[in-house]
C-alpha atoms as a PDB file:
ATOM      1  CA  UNK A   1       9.032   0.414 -19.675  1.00  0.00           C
ATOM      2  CA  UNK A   2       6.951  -1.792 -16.860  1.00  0.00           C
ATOM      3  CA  UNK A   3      10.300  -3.912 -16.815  1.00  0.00           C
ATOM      4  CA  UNK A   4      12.041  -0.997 -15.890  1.00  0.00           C
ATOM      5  CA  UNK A   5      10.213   0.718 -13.672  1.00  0.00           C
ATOM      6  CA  UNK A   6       9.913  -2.506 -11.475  1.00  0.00           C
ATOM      7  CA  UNK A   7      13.422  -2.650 -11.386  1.00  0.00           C
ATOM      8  CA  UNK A   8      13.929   0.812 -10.063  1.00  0.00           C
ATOM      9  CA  UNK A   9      11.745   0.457  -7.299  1.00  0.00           C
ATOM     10  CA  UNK A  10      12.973  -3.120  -5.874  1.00  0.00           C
ATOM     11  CA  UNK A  11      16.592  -1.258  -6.296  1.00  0.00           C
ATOM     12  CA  UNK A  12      15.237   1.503  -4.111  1.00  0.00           C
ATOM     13  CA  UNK A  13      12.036   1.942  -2.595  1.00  0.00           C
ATOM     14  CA  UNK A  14      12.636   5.262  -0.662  1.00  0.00           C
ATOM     15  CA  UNK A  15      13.896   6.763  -3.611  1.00  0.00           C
ATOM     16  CA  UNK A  16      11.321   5.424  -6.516  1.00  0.00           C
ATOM     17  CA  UNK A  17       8.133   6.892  -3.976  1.00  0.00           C
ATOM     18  CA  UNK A  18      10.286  10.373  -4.222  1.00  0.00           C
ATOM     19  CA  UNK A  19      10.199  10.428  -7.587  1.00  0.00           C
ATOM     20  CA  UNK A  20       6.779   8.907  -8.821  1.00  0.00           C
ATOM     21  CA  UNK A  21       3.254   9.227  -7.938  1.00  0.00           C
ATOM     22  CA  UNK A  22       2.054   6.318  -7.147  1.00  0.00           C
ATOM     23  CA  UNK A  23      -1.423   6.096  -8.672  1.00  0.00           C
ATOM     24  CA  UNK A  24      -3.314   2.308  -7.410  1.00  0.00           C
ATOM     25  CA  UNK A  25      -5.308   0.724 -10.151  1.00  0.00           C
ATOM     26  CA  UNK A  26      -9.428   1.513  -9.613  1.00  0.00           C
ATOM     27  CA  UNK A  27      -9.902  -2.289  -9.141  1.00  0.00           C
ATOM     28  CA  UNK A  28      -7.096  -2.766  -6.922  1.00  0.00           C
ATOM     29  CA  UNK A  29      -9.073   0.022  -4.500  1.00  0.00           C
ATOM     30  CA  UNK A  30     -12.008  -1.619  -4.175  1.00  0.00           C
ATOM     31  CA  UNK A  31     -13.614  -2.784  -0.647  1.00  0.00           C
ATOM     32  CA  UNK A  32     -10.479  -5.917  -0.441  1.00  0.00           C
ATOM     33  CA  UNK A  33     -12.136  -8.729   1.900  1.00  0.00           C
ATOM     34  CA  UNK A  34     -15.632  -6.847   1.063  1.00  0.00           C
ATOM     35  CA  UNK A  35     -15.822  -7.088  -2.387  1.00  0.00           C
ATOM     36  CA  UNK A  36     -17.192  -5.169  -5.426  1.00  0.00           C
ATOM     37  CA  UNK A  37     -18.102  -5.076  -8.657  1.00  0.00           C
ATOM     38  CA  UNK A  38     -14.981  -4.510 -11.555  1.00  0.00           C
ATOM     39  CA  UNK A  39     -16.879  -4.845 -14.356  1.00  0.00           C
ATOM     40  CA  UNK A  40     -17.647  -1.703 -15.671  1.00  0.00           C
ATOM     41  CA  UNK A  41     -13.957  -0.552 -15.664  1.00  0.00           C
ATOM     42  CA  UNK A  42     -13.834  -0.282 -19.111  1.00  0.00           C
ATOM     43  CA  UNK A  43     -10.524  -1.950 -18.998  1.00  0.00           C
ATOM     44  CA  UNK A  44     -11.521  -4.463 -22.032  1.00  0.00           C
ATOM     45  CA  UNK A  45     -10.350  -7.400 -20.104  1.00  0.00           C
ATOM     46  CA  UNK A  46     -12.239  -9.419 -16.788  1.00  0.00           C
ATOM     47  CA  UNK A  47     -11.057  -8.278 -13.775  1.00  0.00           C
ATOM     48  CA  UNK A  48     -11.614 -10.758 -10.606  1.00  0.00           C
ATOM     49  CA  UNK A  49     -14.591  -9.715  -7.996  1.00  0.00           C
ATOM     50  CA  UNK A  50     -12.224  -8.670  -5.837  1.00  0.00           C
ATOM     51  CA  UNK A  51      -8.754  -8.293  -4.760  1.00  0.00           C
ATOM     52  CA  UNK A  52      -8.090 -10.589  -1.441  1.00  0.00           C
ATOM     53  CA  UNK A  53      -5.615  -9.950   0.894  1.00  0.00           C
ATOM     54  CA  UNK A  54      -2.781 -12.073   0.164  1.00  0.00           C
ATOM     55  CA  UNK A  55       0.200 -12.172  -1.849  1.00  0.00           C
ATOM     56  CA  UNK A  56       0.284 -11.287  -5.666  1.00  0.00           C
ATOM     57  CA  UNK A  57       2.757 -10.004  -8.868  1.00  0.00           C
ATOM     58  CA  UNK A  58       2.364  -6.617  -9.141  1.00  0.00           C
ATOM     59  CA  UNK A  59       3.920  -4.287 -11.841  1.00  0.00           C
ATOM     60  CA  UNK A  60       4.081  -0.657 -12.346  1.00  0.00           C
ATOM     61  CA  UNK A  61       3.707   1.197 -15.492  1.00  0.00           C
ATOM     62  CA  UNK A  62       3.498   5.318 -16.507  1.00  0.00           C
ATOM     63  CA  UNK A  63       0.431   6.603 -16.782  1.00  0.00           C
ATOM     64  CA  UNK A  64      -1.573   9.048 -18.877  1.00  0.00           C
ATOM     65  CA  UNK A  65      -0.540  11.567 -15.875  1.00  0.00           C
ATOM     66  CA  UNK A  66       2.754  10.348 -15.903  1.00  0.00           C
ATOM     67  CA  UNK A  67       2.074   8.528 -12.792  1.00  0.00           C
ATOM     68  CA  UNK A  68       3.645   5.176 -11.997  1.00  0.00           C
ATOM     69  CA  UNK A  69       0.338   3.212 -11.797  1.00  0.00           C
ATOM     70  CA  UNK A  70       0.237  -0.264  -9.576  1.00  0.00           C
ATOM     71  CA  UNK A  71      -1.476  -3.009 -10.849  1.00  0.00           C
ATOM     72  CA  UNK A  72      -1.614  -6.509 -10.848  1.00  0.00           C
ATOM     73  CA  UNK A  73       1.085  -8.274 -13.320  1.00  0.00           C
ATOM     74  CA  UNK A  74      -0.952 -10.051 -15.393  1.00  0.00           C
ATOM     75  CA  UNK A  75      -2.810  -6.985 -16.538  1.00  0.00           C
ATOM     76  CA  UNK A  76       0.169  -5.267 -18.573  1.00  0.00           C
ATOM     77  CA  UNK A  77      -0.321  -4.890 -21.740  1.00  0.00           C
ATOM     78  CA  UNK A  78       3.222  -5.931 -22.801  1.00  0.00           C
ATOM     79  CA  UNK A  79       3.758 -10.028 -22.766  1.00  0.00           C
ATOM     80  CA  UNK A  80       6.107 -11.153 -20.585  1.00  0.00           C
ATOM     81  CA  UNK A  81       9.173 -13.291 -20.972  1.00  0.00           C
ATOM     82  CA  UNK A  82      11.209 -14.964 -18.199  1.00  0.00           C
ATOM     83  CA  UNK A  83      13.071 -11.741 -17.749  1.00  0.00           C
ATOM     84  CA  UNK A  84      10.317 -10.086 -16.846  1.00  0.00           C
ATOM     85  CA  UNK A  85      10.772  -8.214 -13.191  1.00  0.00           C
ATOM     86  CA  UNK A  86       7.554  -9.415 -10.761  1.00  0.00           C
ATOM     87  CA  UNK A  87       7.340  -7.127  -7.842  1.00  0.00           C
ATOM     88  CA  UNK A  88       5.816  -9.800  -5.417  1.00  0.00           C
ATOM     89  CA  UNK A  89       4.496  -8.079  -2.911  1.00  0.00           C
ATOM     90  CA  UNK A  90       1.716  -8.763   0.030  1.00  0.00           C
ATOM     91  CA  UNK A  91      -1.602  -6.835  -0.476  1.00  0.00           C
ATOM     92  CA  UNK A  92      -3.189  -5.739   2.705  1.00  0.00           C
ATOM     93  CA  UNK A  93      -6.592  -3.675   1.429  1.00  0.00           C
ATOM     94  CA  UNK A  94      -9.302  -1.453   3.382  1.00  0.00           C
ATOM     95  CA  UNK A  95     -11.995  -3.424   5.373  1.00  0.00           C
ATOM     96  CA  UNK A  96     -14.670  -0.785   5.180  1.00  0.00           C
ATOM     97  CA  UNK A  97     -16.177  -2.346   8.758  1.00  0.00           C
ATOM     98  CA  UNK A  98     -13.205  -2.100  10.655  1.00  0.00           C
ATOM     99  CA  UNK A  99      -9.461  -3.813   9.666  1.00  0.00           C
ATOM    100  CA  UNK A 100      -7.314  -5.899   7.881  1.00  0.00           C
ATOM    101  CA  UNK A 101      -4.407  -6.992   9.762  1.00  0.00           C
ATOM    102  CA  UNK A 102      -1.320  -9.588   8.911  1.00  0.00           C
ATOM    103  CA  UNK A 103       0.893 -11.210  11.570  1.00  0.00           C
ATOM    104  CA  UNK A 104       4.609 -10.684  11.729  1.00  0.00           C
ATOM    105  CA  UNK A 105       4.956 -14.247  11.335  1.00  0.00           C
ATOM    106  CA  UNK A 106       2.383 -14.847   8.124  1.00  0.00           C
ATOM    107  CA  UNK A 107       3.780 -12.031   6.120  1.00  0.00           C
ATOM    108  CA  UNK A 108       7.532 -13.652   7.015  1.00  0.00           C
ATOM    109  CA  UNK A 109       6.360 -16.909   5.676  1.00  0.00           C
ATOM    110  CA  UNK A 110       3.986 -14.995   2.651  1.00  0.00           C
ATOM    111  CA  UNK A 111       7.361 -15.150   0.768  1.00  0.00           C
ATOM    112  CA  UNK A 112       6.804 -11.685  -0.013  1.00  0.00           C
ATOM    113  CA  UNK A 113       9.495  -9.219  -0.385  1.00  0.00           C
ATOM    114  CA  UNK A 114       7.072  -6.118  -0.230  1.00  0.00           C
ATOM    115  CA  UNK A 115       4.116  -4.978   1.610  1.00  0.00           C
ATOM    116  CA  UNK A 116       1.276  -2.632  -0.377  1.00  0.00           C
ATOM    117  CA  UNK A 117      -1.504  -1.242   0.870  1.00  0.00           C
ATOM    118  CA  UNK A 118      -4.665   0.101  -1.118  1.00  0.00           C
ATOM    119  CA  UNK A 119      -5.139   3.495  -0.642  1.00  0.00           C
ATOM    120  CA  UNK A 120      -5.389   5.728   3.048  1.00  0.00           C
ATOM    121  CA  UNK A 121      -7.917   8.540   3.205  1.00  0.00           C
ATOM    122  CA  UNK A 122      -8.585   9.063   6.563  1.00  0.00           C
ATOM    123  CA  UNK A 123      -7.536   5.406   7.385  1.00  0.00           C
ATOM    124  CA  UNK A 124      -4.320   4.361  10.200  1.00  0.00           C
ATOM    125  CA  UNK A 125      -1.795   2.180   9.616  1.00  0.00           C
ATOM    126  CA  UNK A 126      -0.556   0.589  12.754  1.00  0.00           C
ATOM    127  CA  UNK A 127       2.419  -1.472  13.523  1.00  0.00           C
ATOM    128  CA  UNK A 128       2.385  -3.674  16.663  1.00  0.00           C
ATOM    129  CA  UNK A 129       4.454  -6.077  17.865  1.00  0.00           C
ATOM    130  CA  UNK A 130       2.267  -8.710  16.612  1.00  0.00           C
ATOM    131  CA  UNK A 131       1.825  -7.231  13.085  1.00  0.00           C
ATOM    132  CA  UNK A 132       0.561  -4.497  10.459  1.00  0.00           C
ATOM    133  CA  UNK A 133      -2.973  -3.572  10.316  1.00  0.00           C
ATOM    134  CA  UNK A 134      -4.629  -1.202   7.751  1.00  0.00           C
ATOM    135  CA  UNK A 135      -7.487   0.267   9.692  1.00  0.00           C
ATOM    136  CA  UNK A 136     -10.475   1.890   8.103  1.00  0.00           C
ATOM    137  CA  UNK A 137     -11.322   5.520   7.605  1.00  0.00           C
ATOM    138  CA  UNK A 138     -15.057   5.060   6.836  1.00  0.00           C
ATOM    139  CA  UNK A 139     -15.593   4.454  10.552  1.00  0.00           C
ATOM    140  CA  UNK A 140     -16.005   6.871  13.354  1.00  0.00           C
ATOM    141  CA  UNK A 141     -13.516   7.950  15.105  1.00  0.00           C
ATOM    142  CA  UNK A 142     -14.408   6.102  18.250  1.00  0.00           C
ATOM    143  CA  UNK A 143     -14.542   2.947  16.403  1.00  0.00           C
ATOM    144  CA  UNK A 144     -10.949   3.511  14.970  1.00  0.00           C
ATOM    145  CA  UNK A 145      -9.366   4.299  18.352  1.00  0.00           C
ATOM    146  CA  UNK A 146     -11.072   1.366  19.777  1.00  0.00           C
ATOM    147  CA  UNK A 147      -9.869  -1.050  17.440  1.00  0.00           C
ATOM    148  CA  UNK A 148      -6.329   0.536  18.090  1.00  0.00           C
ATOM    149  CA  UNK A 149      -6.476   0.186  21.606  1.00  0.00           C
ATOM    150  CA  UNK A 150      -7.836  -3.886  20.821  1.00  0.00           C
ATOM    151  CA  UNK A 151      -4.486  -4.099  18.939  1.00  0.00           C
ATOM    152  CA  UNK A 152      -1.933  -2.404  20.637  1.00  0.00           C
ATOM    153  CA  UNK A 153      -3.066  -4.952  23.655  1.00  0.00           C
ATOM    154  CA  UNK A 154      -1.561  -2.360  25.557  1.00  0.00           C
ATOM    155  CA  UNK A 155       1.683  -2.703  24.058  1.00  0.00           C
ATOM    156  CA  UNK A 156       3.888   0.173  22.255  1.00  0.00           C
ATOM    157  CA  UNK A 157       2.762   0.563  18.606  1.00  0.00           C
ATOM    158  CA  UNK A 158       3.566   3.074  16.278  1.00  0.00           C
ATOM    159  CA  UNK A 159       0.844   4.396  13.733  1.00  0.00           C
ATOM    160  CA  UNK A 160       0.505   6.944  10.416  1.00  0.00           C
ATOM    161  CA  UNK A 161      -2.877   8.667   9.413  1.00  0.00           C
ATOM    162  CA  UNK A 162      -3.390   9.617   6.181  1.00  0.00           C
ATOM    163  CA  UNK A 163      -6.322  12.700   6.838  1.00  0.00           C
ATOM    164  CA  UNK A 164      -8.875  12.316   3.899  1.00  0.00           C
ATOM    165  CA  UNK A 165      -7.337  16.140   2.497  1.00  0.00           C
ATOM    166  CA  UNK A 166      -9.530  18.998   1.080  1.00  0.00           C
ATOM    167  CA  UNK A 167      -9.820  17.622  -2.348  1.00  0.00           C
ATOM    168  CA  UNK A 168     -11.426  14.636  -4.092  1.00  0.00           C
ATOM    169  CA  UNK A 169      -8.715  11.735  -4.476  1.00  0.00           C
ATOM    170  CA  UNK A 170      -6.254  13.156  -2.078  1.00  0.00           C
ATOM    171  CA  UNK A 171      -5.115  10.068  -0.317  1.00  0.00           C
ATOM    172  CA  UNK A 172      -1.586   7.925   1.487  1.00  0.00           C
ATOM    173  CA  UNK A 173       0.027   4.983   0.231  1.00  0.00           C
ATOM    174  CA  UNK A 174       2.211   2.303   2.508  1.00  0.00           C
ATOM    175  CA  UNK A 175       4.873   0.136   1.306  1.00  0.00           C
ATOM    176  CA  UNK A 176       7.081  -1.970   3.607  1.00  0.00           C
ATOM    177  CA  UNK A 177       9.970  -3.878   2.529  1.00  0.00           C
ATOM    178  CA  UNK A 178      11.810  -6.446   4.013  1.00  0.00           C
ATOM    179  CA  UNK A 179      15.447  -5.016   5.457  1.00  0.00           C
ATOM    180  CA  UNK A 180      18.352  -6.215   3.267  1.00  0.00           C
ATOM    181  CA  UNK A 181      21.159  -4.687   5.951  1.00  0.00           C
ATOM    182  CA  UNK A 182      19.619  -7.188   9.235  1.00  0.00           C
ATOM    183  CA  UNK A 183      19.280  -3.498  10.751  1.00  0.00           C
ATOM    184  CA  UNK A 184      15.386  -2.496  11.031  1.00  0.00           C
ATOM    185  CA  UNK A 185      15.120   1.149  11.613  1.00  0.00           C
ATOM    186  CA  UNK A 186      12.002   1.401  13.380  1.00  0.00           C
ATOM    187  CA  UNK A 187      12.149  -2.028  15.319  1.00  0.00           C
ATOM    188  CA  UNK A 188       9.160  -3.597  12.675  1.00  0.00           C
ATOM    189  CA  UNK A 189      10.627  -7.307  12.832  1.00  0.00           C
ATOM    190  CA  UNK A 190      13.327  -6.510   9.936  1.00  0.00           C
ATOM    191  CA  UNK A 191      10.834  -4.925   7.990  1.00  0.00           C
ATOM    192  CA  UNK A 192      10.816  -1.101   6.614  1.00  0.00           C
ATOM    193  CA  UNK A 193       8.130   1.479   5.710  1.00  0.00           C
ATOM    194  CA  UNK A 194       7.760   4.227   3.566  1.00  0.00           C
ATOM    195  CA  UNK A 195       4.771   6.307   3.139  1.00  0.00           C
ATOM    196  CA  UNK A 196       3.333   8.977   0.273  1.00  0.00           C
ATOM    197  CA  UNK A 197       0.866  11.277   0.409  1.00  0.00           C
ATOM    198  CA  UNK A 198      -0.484  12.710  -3.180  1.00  0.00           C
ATOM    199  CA  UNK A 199      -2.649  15.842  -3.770  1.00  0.00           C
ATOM    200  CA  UNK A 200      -5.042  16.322  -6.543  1.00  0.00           C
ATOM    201  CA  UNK A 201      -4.779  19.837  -8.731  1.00  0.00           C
ATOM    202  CA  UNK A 202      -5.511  21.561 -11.745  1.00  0.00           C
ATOM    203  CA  UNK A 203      -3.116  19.621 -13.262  1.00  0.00           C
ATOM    204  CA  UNK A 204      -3.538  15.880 -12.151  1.00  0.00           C
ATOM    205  CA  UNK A 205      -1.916  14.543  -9.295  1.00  0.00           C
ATOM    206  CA  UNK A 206       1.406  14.921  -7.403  1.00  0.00           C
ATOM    207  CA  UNK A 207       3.344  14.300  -4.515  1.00  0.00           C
ATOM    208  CA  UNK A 208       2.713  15.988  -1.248  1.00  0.00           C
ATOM    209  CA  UNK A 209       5.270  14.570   0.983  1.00  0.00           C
ATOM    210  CA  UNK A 210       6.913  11.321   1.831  1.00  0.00           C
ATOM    211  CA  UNK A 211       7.942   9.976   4.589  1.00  0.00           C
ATOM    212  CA  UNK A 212      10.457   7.607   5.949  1.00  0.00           C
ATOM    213  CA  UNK A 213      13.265   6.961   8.264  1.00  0.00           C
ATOM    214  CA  UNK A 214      12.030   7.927  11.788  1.00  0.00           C
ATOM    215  CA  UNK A 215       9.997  10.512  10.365  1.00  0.00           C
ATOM    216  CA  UNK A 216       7.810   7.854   9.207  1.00  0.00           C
ATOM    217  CA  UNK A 217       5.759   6.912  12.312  1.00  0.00           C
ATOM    218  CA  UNK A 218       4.544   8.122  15.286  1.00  0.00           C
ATOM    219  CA  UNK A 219       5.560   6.101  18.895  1.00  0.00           C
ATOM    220  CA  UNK A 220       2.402   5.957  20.773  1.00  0.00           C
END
């Protein structure tokens, strides 16, 4: 089913985040630059100290909840073959002190086709001209709007906030991929975005809106 699902998505991004909830592996959601401790997952196999910005395989794979669960590729539990679909994809985590930014140019030459971020509650994404940068929600306010202002370099950006909701787990995702038509719609150096919010209920998790198109981001 992994196999599948990965196909879906590369075939259509906007679409697969309209259908699925996309729930990010615990480990994968960890402090990213910062590090933390993965091993008392309970997964059964060793998990790395931390997931480091940078580019990795990723798959996704159905949940208990019926959620389409990101993870790292090597973690599936099926074996792979050399028909196996790799979503390869540039990770850009939570710095809990501030933000983790790429460069236009570095995630061009990355190789990546994707962009994933770990989750947003109460965290910004910003795009400059210069880049993408995933800025924390665990500061202050004041501290967030300075380091967008540092940024922006008082150029135009365009930004989403993910606001950290009224229940426990409510949270955004981001994922950018690169244009296939040579037409960007939001003028992101031929790359696109697509955000999800989820909501946590009685029942598990679902989808509380997505965006895309020029209803993704605000011009500032």
């Amino acid at each position: 089913m992994s196999d599948g699902l990965n196909e879906e998505f590369m075939n259509d991004p906007d679409a697969f985040l309209q259908k699925y909830t996309i729930d990010i592996a615990p480990y994968l959601d960890m402090e990213g630059k910062m590090g933390g401790s993965l091993n008392d997952l309970g997964r059964g196999i060793d998990q790395p100290e931390h997931i480091a910005e940078g580019v990795y395989d990723f798959d996704l794979a159905l949940d208990a909840m019926n959620m389409a669960q990101l993870r790292l590729f090597n973690d599936r539990a099926k074996q792979p073959t050399k028909y196996s679909k790799r979503i390869s994809a540039y990770w850009l985590p939570w710095n809990p002190k501030g933000a983790a930014s790429v460069s236009l140019d570095d995630l061009n030459n990355s190789g990546a086709a994707y962009l994933f971020t770990s989750s947003l509650a109460g965290c910004r994404f910003l795009i400059t001209e210069g880049g993408f940068h995933h800025i924390s929600g665990a500061i202050n306010r004041a501290a967030r709007e300075d380091i967008t202002e540092q940024l922006r370099q008082g150029g135009r950006a365009r930004s989403f906030s993910a606001s950290s909701g009224t229940a426990y787990g409510d949270g955004a995702f981001i994922c950018g991929y690169r244009n296939r038509t040579g037409f960007s719609r939001h003028r992101t150096g031929g790359w696109n975005f697509v955000a999800q919010s989820s909501e946590c209920d009685v029942g598990g998790y679902s989808i509380k809106q997505v965006w895309m198109n020029n209803d993704l981001f605000m011009i500032e």
